[in-house]
PDB file of N, CA and C in Angstrom:
ATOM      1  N   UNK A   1       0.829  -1.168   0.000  1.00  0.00           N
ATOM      2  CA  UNK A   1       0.000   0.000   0.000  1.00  0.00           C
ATOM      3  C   UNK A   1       0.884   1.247   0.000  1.00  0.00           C
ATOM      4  N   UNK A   2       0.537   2.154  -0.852  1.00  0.00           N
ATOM      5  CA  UNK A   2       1.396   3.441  -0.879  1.00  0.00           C
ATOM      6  C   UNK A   2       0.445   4.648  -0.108  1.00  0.00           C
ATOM      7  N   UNK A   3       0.874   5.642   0.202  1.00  0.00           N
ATOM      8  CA  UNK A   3       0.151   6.464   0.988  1.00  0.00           C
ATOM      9  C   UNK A   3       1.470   8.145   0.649  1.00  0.00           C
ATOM     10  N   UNK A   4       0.906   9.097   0.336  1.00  0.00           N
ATOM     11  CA  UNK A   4       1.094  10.142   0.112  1.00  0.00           C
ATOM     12  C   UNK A   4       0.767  11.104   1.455  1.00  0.00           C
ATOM     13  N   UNK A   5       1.918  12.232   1.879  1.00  0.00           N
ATOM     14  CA  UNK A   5       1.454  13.368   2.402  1.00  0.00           C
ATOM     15  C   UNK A   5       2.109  14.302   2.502  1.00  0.00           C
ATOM     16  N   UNK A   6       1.502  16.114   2.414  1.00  0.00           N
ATOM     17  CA  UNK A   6       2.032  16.887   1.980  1.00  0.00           C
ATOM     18  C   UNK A   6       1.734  17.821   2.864  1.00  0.00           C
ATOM     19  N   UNK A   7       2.943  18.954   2.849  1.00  0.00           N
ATOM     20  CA  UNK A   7       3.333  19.639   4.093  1.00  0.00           C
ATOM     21  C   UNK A   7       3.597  20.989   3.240  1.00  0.00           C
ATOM     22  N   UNK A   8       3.108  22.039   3.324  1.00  0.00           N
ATOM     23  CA  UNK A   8       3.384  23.475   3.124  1.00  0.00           C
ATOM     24  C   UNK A   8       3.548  24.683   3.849  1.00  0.00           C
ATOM     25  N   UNK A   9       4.804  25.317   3.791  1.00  0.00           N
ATOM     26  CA  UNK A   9       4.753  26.432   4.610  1.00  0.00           C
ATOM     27  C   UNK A   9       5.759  27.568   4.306  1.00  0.00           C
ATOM     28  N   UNK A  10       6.132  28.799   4.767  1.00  0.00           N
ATOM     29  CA  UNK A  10       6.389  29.389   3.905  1.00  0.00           C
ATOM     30  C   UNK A  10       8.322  29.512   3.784  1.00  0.00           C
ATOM     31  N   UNK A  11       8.411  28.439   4.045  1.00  0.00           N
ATOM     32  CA  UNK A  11      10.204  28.199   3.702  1.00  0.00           C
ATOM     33  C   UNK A  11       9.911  26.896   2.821  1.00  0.00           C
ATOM     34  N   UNK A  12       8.616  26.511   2.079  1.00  0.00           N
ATOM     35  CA  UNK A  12       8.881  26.005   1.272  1.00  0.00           C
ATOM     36  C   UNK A  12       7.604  24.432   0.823  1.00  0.00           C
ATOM     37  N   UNK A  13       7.666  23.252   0.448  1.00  0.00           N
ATOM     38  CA  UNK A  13       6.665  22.400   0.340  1.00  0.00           C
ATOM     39  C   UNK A  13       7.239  20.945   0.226  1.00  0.00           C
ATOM     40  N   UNK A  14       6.622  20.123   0.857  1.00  0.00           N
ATOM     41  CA  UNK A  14       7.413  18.626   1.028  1.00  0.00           C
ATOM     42  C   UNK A  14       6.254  17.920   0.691  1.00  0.00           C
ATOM     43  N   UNK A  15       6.305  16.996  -0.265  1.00  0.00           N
ATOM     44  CA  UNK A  15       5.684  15.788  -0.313  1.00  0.00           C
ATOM     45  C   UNK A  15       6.530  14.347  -0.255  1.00  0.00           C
ATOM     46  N   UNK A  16       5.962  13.358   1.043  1.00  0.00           N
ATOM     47  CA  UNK A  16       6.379  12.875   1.163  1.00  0.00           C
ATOM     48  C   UNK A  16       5.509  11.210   0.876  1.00  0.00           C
ATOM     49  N   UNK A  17       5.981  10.382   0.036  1.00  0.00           N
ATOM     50  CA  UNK A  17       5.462   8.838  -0.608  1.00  0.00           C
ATOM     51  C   UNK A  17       6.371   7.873   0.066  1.00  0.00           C
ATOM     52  N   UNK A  18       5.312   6.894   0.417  1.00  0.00           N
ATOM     53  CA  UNK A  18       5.506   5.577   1.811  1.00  0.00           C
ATOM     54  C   UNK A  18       4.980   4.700   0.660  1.00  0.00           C
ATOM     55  N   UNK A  19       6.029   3.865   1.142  1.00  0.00           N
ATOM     56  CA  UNK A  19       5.269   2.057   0.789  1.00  0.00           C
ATOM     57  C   UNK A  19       6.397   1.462   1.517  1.00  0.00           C
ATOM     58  N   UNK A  20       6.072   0.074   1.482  1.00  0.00           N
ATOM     59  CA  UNK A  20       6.499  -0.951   2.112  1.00  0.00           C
ATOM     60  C   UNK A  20       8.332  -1.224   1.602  1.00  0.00           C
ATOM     61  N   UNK A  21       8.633  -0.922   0.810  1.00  0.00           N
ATOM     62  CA  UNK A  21       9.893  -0.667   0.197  1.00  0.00           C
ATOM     63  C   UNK A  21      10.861   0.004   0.195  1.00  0.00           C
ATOM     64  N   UNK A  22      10.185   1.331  -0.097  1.00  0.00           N
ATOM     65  CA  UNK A  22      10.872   2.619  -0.085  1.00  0.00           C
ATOM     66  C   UNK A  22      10.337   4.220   0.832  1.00  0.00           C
ATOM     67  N   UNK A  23      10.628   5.233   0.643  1.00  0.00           N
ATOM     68  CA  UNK A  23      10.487   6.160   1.187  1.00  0.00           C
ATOM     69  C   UNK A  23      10.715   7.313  -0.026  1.00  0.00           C
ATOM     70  N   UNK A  24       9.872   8.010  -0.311  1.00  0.00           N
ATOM     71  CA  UNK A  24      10.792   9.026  -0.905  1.00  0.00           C
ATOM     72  C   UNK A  24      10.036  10.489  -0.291  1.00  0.00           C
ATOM     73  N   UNK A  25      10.995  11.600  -0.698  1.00  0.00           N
ATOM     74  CA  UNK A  25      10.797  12.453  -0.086  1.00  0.00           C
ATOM     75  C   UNK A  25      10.763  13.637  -1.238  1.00  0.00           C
ATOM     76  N   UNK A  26      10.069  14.535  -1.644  1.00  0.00           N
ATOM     77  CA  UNK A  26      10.117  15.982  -2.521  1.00  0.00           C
ATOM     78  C   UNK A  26       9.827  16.854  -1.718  1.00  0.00           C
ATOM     79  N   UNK A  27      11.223  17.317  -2.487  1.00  0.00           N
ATOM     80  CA  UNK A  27      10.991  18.772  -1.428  1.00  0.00           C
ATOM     81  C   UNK A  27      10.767  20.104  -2.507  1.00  0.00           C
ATOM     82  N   UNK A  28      10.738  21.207  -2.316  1.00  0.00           N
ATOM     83  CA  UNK A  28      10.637  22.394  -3.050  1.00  0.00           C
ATOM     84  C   UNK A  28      10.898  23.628  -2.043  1.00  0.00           C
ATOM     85  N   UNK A  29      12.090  24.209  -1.677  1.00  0.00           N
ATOM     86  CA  UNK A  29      12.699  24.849  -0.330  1.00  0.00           C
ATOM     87  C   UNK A  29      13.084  26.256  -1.446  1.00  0.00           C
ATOM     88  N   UNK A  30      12.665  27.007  -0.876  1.00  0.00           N
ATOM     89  CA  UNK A  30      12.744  28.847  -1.500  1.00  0.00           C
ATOM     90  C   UNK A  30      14.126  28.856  -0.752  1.00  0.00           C
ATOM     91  N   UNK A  31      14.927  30.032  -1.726  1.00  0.00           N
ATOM     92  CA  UNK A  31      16.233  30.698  -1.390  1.00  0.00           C
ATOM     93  C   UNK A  31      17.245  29.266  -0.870  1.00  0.00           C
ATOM     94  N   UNK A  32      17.889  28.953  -2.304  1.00  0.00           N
ATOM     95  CA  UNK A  32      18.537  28.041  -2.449  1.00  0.00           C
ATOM     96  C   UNK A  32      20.168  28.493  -1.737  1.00  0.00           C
ATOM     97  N   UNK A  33      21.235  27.186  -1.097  1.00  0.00           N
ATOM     98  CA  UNK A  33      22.339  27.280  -0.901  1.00  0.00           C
ATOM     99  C   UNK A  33      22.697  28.296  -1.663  1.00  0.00           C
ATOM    100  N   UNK A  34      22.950  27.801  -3.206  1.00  0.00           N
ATOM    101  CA  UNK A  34      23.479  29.170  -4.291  1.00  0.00           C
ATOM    102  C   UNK A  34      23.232  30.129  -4.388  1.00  0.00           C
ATOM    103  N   UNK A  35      22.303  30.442  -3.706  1.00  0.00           N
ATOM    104  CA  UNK A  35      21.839  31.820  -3.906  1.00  0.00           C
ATOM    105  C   UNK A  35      21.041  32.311  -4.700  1.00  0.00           C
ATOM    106  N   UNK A  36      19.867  31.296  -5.704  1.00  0.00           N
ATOM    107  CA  UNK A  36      18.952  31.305  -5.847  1.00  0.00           C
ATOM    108  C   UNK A  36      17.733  31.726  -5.174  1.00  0.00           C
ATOM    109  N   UNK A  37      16.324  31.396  -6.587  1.00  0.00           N
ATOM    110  CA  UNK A  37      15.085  31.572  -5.723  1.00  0.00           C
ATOM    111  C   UNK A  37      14.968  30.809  -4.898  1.00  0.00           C
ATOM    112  N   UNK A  38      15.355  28.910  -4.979  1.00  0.00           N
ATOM    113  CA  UNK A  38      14.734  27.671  -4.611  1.00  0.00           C
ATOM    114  C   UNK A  38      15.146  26.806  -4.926  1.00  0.00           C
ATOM    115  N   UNK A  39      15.421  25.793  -4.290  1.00  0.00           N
ATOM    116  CA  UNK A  39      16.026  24.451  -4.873  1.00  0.00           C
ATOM    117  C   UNK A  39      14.947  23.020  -4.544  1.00  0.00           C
ATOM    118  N   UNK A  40      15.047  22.729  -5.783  1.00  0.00           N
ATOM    119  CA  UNK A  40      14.012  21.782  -5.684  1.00  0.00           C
ATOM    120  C   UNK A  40      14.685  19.824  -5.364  1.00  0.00           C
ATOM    121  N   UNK A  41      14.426  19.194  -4.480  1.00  0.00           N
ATOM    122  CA  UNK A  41      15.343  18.467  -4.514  1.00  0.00           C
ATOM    123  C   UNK A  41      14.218  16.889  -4.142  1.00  0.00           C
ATOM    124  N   UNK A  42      14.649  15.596  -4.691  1.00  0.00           N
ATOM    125  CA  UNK A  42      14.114  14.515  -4.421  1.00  0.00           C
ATOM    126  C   UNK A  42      15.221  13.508  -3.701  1.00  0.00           C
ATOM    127  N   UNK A  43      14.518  12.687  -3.058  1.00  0.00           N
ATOM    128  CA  UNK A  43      15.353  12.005  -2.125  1.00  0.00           C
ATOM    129  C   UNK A  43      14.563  10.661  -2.055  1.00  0.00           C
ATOM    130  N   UNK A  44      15.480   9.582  -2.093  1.00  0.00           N
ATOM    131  CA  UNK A  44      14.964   8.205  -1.887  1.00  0.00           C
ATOM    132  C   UNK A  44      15.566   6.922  -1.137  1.00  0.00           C
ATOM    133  N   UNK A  45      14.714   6.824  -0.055  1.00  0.00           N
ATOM    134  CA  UNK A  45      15.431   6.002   0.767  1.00  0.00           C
ATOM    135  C   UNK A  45      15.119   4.247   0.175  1.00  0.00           C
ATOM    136  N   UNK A  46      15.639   3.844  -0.140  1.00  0.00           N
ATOM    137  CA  UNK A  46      15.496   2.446  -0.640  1.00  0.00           C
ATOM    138  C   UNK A  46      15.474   1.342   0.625  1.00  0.00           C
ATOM    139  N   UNK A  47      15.369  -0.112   0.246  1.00  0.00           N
ATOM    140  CA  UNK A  47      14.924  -1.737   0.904  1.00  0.00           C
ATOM    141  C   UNK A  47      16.037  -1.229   1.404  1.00  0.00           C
ATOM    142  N   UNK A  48      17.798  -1.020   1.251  1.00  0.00           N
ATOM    143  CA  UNK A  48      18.612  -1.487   1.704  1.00  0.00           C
ATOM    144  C   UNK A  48      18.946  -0.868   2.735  1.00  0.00           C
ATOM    145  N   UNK A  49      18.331   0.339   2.958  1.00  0.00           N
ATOM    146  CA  UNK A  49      18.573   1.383   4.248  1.00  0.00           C
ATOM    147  C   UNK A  49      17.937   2.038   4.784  1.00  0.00           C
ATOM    148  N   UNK A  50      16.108   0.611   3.930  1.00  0.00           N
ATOM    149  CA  UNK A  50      15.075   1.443   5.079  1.00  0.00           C
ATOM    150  C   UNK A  50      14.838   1.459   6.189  1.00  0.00           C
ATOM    151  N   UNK A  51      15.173  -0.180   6.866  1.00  0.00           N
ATOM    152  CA  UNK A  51      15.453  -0.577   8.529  1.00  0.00           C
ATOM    153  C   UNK A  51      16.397   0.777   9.025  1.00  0.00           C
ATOM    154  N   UNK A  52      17.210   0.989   8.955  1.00  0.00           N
ATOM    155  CA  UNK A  52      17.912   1.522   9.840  1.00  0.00           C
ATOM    156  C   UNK A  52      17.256   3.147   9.724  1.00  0.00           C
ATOM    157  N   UNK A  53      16.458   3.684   8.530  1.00  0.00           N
ATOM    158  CA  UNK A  53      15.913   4.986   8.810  1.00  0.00           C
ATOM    159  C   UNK A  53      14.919   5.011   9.352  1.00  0.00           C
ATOM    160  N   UNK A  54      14.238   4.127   9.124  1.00  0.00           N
ATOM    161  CA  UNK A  54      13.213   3.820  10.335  1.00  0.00           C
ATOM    162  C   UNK A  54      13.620   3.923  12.024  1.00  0.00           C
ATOM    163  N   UNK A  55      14.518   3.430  12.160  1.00  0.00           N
ATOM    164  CA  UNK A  55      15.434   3.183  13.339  1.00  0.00           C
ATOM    165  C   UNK A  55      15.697   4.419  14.002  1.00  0.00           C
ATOM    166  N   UNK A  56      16.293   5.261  13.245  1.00  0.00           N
ATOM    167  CA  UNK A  56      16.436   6.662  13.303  1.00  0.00           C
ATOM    168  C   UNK A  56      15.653   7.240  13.581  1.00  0.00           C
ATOM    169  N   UNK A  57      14.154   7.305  13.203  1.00  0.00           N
ATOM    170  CA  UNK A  57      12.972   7.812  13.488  1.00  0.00           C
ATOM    171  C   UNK A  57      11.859   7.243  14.526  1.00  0.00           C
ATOM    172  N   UNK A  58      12.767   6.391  15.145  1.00  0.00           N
ATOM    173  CA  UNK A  58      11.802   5.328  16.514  1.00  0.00           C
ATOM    174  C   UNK A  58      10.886   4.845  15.773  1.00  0.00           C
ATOM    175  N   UNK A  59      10.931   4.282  14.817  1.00  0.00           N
ATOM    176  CA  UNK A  59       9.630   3.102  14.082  1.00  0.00           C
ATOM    177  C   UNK A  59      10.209   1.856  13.675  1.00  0.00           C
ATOM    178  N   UNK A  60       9.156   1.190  14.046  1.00  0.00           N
ATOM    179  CA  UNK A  60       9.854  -0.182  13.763  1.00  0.00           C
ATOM    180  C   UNK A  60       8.906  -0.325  11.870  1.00  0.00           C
ATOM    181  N   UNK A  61       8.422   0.566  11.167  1.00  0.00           N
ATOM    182  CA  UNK A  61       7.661  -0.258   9.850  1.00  0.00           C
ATOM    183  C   UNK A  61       7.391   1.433   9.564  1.00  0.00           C
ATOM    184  N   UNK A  62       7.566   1.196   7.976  1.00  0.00           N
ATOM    185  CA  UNK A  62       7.245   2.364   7.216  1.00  0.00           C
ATOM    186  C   UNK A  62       5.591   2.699   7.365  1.00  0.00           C
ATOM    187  N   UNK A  63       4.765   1.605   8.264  1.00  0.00           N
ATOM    188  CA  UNK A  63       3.156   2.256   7.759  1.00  0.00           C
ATOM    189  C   UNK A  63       2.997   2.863   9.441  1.00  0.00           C
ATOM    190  N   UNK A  64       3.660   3.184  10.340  1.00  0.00           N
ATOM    191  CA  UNK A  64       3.954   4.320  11.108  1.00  0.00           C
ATOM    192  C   UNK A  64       4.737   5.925  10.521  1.00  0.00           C
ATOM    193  N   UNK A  65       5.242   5.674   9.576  1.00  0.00           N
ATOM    194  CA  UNK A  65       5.810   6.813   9.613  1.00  0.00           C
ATOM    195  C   UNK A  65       4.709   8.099   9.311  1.00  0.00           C
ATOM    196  N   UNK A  66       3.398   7.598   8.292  1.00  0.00           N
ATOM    197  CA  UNK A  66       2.590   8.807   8.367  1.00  0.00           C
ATOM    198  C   UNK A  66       2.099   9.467   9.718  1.00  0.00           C
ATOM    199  N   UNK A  67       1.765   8.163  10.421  1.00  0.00           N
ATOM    200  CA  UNK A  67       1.115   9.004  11.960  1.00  0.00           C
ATOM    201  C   UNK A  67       2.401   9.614  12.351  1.00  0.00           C
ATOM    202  N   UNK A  68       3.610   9.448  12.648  1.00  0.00           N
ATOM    203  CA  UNK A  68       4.770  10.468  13.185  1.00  0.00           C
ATOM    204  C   UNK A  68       4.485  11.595  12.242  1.00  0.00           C
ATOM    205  N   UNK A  69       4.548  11.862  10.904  1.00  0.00           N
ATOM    206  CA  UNK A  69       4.824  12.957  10.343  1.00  0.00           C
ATOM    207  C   UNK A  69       3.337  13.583  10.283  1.00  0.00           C
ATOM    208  N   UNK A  70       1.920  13.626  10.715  1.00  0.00           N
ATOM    209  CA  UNK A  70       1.159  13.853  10.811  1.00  0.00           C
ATOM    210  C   UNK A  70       0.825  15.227  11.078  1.00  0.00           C
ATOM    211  N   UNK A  71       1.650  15.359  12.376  1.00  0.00           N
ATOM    212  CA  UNK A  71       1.342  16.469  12.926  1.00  0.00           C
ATOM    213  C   UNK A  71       2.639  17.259  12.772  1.00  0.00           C
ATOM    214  N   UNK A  72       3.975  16.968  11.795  1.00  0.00           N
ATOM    215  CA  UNK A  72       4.953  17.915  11.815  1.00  0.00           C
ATOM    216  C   UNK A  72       4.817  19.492  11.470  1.00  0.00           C
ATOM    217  N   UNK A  73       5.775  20.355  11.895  1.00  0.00           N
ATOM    218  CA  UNK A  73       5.848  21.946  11.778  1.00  0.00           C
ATOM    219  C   UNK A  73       6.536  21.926  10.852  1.00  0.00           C
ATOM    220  N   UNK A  74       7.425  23.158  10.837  1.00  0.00           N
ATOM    221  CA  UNK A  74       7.873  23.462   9.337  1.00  0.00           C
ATOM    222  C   UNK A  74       9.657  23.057  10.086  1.00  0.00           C
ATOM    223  N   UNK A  75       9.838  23.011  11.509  1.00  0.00           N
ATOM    224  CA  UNK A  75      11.269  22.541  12.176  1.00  0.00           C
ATOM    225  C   UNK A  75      11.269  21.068  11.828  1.00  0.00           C
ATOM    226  N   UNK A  76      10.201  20.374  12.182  1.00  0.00           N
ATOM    227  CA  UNK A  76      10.192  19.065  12.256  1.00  0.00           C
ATOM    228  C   UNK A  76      10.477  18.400  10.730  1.00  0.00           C
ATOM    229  N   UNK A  77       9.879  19.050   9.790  1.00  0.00           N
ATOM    230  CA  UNK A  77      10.277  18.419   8.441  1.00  0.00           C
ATOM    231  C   UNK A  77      11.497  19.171   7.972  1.00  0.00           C
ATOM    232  N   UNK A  78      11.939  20.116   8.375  1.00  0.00           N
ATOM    233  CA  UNK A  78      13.569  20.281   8.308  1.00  0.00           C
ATOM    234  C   UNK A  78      14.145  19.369   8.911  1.00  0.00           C
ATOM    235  N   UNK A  79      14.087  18.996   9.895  1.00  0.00           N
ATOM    236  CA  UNK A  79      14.838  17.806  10.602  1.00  0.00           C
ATOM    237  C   UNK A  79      15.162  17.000   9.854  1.00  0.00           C
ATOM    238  N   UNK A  80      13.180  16.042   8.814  1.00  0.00           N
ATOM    239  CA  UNK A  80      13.267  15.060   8.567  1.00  0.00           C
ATOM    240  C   UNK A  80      14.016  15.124   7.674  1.00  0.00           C
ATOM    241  N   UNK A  81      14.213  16.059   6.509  1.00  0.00           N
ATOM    242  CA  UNK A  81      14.767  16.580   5.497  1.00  0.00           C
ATOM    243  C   UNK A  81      16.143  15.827   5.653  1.00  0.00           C
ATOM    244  N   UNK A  82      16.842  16.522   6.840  1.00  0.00           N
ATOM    245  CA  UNK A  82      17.998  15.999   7.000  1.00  0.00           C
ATOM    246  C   UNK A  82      18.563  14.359   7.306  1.00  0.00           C
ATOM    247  N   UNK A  83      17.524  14.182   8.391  1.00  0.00           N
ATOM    248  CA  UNK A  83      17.369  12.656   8.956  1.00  0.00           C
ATOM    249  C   UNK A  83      17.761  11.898   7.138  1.00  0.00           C
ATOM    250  N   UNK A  84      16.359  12.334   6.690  1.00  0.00           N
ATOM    251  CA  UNK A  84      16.447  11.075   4.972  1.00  0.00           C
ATOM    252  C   UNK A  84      17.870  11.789   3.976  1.00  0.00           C
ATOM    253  N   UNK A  85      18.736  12.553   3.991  1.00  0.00           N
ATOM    254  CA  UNK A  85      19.996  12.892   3.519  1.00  0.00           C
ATOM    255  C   UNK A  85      20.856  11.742   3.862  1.00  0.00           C
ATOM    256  N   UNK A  86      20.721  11.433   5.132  1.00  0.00           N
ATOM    257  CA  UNK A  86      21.965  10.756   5.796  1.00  0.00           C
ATOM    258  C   UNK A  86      21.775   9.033   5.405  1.00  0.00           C
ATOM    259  N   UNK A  87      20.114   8.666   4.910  1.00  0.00           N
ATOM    260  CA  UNK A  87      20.145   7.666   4.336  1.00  0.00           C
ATOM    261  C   UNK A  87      19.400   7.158   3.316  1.00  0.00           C
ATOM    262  N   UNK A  88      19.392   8.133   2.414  1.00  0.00           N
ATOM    263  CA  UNK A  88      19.043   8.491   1.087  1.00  0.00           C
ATOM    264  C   UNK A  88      19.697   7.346   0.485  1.00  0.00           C
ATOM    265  N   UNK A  89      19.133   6.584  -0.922  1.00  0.00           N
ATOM    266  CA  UNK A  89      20.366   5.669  -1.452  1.00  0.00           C
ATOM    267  C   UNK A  89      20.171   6.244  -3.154  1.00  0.00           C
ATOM    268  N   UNK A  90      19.394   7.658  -3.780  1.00  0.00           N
ATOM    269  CA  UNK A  90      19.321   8.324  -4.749  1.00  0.00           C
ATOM    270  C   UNK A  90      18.920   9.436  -4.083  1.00  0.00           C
ATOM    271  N   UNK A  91      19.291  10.407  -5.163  1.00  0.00           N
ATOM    272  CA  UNK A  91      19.267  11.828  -4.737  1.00  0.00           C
ATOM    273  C   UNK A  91      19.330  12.676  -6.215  1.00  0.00           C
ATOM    274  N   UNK A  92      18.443  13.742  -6.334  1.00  0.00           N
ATOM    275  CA  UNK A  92      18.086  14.581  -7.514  1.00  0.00           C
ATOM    276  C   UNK A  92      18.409  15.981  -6.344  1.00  0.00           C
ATOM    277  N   UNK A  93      19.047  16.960  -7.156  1.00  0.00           N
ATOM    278  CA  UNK A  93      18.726  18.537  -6.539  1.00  0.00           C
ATOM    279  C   UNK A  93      18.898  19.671  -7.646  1.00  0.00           C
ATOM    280  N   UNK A  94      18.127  19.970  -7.467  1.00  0.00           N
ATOM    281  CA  UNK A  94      18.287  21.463  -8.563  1.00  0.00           C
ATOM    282  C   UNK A  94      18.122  22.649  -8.339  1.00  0.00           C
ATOM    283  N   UNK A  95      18.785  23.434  -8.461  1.00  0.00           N
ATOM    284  CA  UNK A  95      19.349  24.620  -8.070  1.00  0.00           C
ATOM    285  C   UNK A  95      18.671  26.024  -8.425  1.00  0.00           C
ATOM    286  N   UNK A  96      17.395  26.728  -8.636  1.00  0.00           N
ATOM    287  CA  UNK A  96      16.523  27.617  -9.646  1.00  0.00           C
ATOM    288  C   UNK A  96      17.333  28.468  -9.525  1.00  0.00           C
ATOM    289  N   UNK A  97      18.106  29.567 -10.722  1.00  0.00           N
ATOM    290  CA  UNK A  97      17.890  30.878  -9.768  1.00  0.00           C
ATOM    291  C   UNK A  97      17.419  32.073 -10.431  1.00  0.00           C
ATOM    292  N   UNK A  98      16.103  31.691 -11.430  1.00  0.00           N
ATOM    293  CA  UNK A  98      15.136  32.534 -11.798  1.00  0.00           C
ATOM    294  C   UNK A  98      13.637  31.899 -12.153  1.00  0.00           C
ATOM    295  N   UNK A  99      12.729  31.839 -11.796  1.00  0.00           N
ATOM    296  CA  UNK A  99      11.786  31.018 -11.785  1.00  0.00           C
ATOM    297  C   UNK A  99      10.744  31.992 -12.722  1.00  0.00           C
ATOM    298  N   UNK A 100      11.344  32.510 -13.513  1.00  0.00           N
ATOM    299  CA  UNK A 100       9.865  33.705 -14.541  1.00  0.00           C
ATOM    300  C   UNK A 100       9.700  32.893 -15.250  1.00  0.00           C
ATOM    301  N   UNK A 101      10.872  31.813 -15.798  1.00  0.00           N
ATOM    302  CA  UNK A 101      10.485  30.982 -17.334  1.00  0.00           C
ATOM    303  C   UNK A 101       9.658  30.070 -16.743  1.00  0.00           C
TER     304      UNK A 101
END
């Protein structure tokens, strides 16, 4: 079963997709490292390093992680942001730094 949920606020917008496999995470974060408008970045935690991010996040099974992220703020999904960096096993980021086109 896959399950979707999405988080907006004004440093930026996270959608985050669960299944039994994987984890992935989209983000869309205004005023990029570079010095851009925004950097838009995807993140995917795969089978091989989902136990232990789970672990990281006090869950023993990916179909807890929606009730934890349920009630997150805009600190708490910065956190998570970081938490799924450290065990990400693909990674997309892109850098805007004019968003008129």
């Amino acid at each position: 079963m896959s399950k979707t949920q999405k988080f907006e606020d004004e440093s930026g917008l996270y959608t985050l997709f669960v299944d039994e496999s994987e984890v992935k995470l989209e983000c869309y974060l205004l005023g990029s490292p570079t010095g851009g408008t925004g950097t838009e970045c995807f993140h995917t935690v795969g089978a091989g390093n989902l136990t232990e991010f789970l672990e990281s996040l006090a869950l023993k099974s990916s179909a807890g992680l929606f009730s934890a992220v349920a009630h997150y703020k805009s600190k708490e999904w910065n956190e998570f942001h970081e938490i799924i960096l450290k065990h990400q096993t693909e990674v997309f980021v892109w850098h805007e730094t004019d968003w008129s086109d």
